[in-house]
C-alpha atoms as a PDB file:
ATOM      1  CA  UNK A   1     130.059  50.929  57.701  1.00  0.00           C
ATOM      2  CA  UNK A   2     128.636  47.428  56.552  1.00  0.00           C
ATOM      3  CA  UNK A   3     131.185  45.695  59.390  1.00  0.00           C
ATOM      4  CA  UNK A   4     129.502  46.644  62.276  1.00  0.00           C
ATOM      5  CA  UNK A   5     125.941  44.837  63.337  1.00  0.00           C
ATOM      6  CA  UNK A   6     123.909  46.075  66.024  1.00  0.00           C
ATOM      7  CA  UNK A   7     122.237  43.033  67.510  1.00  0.00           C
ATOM      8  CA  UNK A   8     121.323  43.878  71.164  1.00  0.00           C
ATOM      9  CA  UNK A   9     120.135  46.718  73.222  1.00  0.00           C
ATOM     10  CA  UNK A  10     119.913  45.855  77.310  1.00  0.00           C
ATOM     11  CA  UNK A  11     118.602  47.536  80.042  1.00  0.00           C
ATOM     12  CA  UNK A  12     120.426  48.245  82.946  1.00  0.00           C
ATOM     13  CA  UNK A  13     119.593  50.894  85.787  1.00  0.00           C
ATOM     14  CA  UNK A  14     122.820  51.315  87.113  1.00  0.00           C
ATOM     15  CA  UNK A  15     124.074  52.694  90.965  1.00  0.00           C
ATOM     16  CA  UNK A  16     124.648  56.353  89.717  1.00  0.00           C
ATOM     17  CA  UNK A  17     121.151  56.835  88.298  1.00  0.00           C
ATOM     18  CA  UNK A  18     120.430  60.941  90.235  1.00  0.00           C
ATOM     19  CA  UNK A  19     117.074  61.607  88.609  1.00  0.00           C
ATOM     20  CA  UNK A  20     113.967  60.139  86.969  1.00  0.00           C
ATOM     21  CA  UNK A  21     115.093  61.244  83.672  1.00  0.00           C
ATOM     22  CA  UNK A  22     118.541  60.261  83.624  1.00  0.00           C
ATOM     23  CA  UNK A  23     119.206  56.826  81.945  1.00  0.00           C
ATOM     24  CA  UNK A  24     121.978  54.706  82.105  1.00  0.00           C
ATOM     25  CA  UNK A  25     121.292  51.703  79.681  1.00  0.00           C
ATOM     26  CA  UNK A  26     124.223  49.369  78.119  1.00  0.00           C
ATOM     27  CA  UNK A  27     125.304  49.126  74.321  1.00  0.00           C
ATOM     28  CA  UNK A  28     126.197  46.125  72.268  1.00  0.00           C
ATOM     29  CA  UNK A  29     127.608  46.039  69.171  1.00  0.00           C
ATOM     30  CA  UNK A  30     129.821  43.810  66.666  1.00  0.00           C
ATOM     31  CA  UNK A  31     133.187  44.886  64.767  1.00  0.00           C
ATOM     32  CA  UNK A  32     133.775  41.375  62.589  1.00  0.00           C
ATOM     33  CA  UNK A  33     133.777  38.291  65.639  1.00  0.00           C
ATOM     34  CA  UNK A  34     134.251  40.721  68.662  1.00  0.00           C
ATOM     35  CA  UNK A  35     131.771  42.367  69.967  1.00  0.00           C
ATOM     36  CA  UNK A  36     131.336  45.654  72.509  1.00  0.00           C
ATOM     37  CA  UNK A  37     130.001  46.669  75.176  1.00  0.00           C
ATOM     38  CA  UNK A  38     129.042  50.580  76.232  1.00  0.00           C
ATOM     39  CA  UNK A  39     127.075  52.541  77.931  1.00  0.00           C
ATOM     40  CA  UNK A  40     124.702  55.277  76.796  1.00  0.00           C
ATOM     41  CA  UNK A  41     123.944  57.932  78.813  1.00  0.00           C
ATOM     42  CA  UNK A  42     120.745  60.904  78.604  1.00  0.00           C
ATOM     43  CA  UNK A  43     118.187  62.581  80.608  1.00  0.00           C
ATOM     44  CA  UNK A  44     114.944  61.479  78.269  1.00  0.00           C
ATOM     45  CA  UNK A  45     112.787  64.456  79.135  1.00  0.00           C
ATOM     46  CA  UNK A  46     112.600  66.807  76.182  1.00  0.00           C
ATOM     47  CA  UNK A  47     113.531  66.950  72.800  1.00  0.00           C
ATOM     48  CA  UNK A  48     115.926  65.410  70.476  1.00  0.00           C
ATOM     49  CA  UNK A  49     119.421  66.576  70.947  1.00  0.00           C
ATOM     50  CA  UNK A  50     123.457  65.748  69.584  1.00  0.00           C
ATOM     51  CA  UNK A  51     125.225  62.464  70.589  1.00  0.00           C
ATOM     52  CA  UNK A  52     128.996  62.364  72.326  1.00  0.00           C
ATOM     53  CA  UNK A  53     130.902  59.700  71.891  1.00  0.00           C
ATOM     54  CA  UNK A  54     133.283  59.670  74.510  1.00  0.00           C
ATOM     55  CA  UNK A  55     136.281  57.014  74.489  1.00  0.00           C
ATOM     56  CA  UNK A  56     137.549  56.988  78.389  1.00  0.00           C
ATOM     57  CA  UNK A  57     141.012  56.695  79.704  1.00  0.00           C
ATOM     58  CA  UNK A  58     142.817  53.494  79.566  1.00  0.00           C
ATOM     59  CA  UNK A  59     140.881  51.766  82.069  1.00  0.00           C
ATOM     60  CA  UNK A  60     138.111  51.918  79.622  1.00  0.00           C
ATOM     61  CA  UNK A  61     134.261  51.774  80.492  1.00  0.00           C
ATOM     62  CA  UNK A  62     134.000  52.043  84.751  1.00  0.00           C
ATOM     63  CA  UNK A  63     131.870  53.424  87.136  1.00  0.00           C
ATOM     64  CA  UNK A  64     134.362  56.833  87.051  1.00  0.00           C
ATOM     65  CA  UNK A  65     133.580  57.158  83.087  1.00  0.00           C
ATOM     66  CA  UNK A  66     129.839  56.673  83.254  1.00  0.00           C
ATOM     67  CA  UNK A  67     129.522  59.646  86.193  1.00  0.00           C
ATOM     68  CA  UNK A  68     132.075  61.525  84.105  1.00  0.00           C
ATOM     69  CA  UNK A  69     129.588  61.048  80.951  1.00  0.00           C
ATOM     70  CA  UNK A  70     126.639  61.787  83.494  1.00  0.00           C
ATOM     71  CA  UNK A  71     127.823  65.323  84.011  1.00  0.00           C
ATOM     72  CA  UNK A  72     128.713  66.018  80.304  1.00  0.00           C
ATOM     73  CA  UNK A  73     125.530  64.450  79.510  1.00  0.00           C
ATOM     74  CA  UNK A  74     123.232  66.789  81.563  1.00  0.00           C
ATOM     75  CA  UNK A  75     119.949  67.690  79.740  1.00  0.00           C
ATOM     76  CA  UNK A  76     121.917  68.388  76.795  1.00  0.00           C
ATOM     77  CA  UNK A  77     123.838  65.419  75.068  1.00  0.00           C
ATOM     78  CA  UNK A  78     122.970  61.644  74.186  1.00  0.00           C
ATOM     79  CA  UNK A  79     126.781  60.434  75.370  1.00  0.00           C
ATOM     80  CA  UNK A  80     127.931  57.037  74.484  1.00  0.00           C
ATOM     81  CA  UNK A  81     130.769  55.945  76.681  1.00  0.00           C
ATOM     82  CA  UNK A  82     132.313  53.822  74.265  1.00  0.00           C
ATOM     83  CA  UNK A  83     134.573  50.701  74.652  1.00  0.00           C
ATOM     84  CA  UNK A  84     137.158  49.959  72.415  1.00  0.00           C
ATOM     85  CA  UNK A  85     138.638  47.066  74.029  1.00  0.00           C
ATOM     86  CA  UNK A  86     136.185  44.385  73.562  1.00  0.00           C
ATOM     87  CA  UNK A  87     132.894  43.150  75.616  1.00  0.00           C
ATOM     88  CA  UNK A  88     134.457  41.917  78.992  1.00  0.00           C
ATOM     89  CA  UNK A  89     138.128  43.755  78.573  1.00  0.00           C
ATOM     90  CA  UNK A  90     137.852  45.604  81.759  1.00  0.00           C
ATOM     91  CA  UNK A  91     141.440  46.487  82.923  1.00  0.00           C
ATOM     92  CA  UNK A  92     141.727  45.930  87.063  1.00  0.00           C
ATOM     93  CA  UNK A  93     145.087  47.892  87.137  1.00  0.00           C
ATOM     94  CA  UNK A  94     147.452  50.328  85.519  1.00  0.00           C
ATOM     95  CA  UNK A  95     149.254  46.892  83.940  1.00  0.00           C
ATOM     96  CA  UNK A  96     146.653  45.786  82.314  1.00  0.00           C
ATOM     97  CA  UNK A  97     145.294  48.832  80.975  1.00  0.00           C
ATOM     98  CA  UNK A  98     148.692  49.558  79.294  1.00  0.00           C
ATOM     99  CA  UNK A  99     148.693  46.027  77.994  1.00  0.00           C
ATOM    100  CA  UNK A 100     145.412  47.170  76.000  1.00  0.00           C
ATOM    101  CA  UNK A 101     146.630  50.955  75.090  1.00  0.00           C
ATOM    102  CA  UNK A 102     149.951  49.147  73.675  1.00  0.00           C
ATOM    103  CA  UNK A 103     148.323  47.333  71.596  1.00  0.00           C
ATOM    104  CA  UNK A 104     145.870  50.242  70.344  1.00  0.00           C
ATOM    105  CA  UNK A 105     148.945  52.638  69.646  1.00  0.00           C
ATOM    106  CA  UNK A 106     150.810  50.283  68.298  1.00  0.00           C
ATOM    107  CA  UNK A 107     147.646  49.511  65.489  1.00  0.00           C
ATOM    108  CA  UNK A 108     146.095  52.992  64.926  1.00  0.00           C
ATOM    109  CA  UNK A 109     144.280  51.662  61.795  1.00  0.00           C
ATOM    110  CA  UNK A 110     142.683  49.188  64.331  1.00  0.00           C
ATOM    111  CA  UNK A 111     141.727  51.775  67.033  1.00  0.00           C
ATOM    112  CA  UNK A 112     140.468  53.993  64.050  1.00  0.00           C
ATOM    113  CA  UNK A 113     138.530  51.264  63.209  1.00  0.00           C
ATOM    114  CA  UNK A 114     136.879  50.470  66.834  1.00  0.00           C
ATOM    115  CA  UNK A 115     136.268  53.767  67.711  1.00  0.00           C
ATOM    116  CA  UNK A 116     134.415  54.615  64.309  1.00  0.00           C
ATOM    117  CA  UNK A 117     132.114  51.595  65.124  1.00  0.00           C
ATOM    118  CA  UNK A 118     131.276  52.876  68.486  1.00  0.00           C
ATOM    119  CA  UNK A 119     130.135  56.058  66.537  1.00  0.00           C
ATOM    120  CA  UNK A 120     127.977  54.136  64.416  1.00  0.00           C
ATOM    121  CA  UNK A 121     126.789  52.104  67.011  1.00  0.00           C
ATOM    122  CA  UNK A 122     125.366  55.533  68.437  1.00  0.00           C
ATOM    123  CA  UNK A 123     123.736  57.030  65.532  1.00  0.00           C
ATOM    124  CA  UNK A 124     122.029  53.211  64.701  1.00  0.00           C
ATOM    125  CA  UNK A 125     121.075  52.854  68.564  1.00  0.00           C
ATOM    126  CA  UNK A 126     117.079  52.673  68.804  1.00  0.00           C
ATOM    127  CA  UNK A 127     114.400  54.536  71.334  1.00  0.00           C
ATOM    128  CA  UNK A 128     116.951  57.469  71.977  1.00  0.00           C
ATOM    129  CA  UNK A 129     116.156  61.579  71.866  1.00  0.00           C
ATOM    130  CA  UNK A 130     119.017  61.694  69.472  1.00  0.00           C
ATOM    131  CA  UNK A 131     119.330  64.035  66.375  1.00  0.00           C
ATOM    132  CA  UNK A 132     122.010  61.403  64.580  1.00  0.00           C
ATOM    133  CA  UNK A 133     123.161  63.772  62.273  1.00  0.00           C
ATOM    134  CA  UNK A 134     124.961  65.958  64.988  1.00  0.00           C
ATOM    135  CA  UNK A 135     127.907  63.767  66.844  1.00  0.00           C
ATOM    136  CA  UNK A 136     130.806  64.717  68.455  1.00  0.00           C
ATOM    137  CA  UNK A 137     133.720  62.711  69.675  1.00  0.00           C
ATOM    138  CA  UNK A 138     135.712  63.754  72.613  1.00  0.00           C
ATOM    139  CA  UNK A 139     137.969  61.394  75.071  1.00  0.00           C
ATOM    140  CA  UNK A 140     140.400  61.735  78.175  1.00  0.00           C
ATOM    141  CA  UNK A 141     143.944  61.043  77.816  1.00  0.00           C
ATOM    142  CA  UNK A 142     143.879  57.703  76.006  1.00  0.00           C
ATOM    143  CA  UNK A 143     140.427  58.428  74.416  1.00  0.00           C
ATOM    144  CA  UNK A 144     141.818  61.617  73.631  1.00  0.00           C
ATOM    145  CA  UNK A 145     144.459  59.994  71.802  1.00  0.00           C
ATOM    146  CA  UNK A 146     141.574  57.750  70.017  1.00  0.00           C
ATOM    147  CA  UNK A 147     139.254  60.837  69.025  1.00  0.00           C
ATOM    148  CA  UNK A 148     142.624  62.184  67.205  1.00  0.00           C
ATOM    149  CA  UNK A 149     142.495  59.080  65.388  1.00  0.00           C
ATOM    150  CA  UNK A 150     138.808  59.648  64.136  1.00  0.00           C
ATOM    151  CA  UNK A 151     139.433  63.095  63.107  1.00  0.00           C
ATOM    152  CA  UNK A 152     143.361  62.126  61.288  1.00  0.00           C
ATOM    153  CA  UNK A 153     141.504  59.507  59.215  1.00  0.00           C
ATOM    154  CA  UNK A 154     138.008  61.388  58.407  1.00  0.00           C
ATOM    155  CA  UNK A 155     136.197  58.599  60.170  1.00  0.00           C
ATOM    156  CA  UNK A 156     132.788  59.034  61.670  1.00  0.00           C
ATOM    157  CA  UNK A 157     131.149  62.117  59.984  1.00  0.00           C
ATOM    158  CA  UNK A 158     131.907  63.792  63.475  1.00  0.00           C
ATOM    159  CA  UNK A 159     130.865  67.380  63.636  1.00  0.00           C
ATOM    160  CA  UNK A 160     134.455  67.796  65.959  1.00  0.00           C
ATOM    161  CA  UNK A 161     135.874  66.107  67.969  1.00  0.00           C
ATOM    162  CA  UNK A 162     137.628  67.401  71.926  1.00  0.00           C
ATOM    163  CA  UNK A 163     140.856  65.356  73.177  1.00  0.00           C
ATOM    164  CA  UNK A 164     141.564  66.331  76.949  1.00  0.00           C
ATOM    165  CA  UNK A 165     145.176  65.874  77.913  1.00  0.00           C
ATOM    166  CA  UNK A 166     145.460  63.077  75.288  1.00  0.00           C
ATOM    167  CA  UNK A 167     148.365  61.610  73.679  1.00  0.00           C
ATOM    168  CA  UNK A 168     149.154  63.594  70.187  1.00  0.00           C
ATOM    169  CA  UNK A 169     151.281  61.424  68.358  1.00  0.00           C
ATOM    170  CA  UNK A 170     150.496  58.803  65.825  1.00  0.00           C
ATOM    171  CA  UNK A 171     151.983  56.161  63.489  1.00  0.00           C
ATOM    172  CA  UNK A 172     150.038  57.154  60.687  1.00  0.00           C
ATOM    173  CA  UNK A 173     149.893  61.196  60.707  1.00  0.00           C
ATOM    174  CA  UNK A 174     147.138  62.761  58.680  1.00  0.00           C
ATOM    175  CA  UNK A 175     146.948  62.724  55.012  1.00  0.00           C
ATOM    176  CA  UNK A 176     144.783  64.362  52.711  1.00  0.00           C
ATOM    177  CA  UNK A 177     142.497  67.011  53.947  1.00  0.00           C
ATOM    178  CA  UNK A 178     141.123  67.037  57.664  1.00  0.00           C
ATOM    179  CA  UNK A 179     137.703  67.850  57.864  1.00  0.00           C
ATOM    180  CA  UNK A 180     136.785  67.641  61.534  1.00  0.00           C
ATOM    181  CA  UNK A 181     137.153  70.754  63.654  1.00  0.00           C
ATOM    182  CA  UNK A 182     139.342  69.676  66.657  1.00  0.00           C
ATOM    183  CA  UNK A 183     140.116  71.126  70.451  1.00  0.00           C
ATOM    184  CA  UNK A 184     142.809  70.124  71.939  1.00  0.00           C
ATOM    185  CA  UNK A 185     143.104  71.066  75.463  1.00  0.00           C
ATOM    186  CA  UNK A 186     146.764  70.131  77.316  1.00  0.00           C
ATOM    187  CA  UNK A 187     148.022  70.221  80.569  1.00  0.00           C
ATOM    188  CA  UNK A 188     151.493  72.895  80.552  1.00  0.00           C
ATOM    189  CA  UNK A 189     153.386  70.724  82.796  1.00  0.00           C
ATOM    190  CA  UNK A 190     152.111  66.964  81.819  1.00  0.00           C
ATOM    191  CA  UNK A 191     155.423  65.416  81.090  1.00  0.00           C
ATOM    192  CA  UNK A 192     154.144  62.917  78.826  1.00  0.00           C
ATOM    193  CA  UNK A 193     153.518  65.266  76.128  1.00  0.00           C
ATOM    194  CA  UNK A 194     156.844  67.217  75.351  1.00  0.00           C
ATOM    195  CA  UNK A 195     157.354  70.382  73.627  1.00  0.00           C
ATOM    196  CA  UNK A 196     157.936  68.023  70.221  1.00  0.00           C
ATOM    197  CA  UNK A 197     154.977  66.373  70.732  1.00  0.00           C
ATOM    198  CA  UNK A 198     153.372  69.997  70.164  1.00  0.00           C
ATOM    199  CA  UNK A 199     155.105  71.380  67.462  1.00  0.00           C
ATOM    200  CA  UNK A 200     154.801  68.308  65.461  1.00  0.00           C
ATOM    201  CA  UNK A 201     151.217  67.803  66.146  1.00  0.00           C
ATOM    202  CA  UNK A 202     150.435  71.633  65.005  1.00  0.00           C
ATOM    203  CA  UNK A 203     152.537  71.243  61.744  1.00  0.00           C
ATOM    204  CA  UNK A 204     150.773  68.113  60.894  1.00  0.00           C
ATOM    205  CA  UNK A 205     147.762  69.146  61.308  1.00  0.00           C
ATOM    206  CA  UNK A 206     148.885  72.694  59.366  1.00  0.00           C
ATOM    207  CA  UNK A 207     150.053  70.473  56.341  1.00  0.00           C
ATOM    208  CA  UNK A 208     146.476  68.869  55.953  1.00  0.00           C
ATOM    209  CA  UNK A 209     144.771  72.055  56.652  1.00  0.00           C
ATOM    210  CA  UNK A 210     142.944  70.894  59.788  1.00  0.00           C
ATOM    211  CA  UNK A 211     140.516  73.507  61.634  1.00  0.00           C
ATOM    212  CA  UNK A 212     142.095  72.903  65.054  1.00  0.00           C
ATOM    213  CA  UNK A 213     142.955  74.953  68.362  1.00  0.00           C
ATOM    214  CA  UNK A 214     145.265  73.790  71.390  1.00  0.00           C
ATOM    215  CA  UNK A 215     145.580  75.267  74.479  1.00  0.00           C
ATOM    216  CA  UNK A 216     147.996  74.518  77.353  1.00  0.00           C
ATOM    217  CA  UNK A 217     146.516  74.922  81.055  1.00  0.00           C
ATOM    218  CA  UNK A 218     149.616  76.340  82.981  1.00  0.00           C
ATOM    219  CA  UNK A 219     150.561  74.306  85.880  1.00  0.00           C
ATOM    220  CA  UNK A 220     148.178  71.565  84.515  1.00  0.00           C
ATOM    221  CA  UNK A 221     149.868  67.660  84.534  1.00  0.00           C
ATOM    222  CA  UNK A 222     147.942  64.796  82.756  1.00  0.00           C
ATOM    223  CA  UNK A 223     144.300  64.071  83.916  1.00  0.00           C
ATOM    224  CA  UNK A 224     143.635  66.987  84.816  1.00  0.00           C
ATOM    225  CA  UNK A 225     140.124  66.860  83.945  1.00  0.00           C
ATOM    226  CA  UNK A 226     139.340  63.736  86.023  1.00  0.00           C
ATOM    227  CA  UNK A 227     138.071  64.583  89.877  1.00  0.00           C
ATOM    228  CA  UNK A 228     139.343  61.038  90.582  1.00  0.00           C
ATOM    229  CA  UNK A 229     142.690  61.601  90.069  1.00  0.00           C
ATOM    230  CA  UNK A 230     145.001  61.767  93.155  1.00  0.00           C
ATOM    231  CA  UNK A 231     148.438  61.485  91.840  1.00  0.00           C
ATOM    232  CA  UNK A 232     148.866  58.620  94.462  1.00  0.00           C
ATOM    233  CA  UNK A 233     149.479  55.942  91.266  1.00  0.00           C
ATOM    234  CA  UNK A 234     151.155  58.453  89.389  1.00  0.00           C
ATOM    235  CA  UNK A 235     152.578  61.831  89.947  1.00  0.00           C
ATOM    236  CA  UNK A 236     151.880  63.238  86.589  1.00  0.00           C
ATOM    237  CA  UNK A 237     148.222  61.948  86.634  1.00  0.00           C
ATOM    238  CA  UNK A 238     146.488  64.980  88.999  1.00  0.00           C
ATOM    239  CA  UNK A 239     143.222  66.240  88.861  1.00  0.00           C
ATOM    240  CA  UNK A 240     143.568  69.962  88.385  1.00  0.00           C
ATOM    241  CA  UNK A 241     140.520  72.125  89.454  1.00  0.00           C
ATOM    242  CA  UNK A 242     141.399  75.416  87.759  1.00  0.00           C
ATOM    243  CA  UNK A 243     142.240  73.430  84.090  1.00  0.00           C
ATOM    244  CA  UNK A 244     139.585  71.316  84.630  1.00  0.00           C
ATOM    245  CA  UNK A 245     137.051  74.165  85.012  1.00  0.00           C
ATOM    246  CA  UNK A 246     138.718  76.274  82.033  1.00  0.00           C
ATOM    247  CA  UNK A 247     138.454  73.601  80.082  1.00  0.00           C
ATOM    248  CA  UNK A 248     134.568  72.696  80.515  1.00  0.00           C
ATOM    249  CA  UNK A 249     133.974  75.821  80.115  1.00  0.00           C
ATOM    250  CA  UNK A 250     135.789  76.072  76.522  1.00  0.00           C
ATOM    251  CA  UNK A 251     134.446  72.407  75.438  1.00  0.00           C
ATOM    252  CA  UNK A 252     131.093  74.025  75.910  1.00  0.00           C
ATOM    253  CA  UNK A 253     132.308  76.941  73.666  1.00  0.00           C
ATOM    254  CA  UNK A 254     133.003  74.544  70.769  1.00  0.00           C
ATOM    255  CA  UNK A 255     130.528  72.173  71.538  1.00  0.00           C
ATOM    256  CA  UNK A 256     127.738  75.212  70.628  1.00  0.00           C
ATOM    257  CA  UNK A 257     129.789  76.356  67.628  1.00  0.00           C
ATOM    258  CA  UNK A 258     129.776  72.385  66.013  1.00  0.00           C
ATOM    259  CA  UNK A 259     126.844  70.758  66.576  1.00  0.00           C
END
């Protein structure tokens, strides 16, 4: 995509570093006049391996969404935590991260657009073991939402893309054929995904003959898959051990099988 401009690459060691060989370095990039800001994230011991892209919840790039890239990361991945906000957009609260996910929802061509940039922001980042010609997406609630996106539109060239408890639901469903092999792992009891949500998503996705699998995690509410999540905020946002170990397990399962 001609619209996008890689013009800086920066250094940063950040608090988290565990190891030697696991880096932590920011990302810049341009979409038109705004530009980005994320963070990449590999051990660089070893040989060339796939890229993630991994769009975070709606408080966007934080401390909690590097470590969470970190351990999906591992010796394994080149993960790119992206931002789709905007360089600077760092939500402090729940308010102001809805401010931003309204406006994303409400402009899925848009979010399409940002989140496609971030991929090619990856694959055109330099001094990385990546093999660029094996990306996934994958994203947590809102990302999830946002890796949808990718995959409804045929954006990215992703190899598949993983949405963990992630909104299913979009203003402009699929059309044409779906190419991108999707996971969509769900929490049973998350309330903000209803049983309509479901059926809809699985008959759109029928109609364009996507190659896709959902599962529902009984007992599971939304963020389920995020150890920082206490509920305390939000009583449907709970970090569920049991899903959330399930569900690694089965993103590595698909992860193997795509890339």
């Amino acid at each position: 995509m001609r619209y996008v401009r890689l013009f800086a690459l920066c250094l940063a060691t950040l608090p988290f570093v565990a190891s030697a060989a696991m880096q932590s370095r920011t990302l810049e990039w341009r979409v038109g006049e705004t530009t980005f800001e994320g963070v990449l994230v590999y051990d660089d011991a070893g040989p060339q391996r796939p890229g993630i892209v991994m769009v975070p919840n709606w408080m966007g790039v934080t401390d909690d969404a590097v470590a969470q890239a970190r351990r999906i990361a591992g010796d394994r991945y080149v993960v790119l935590v992206a931002d789709v906000y905007g360089k600077g957009v760092r939500p402090a609260d729940a308010g102001e991260a809805r401010a931003q996910t309204t406006r994303m929802y409400a402009d899925p061509a848009e979010l399409r657009h940002r989140a496609a940039a971030a991929v090619e922001a990856l694959r055109a980042a330099p001094d990385l073991p990546l093999d660029a010609g094996r990306v996934a997406g994958m994203g947590f609630c809102f990302g999830g939402t946002a890796v949808l996106e990718l995959a409804r539109a045929d954006l990215g060239g992703l190899a598949g893309v993983v949405s963990l408890h992630g909104g299913l639901t979009s203003r402009l469903p699929a059309e044409g054929r779906v190419r991108t092999p999707i996971l969509v792992l769900n929490g049973a009891a998350d309330s903000a995904v209803g049983a309509e949500d479901i059926a809809a998503f699985q008959a759109e996705m029928d109609a364009v003959g996507a190659d896709w699998q959902f599962v529902n995690f009984a007992g599971a509410r939304h963020c389920f898959a995020e150890p920082t999540a206490t509920g305390e905020a939000n009583p449907n946002c709970v970090y569920d051990p049991r899903a959330a170990g399930r569900a690694r397990a089965m993103v590595e399962v698909f992860l193997d099988e795509v890339l």
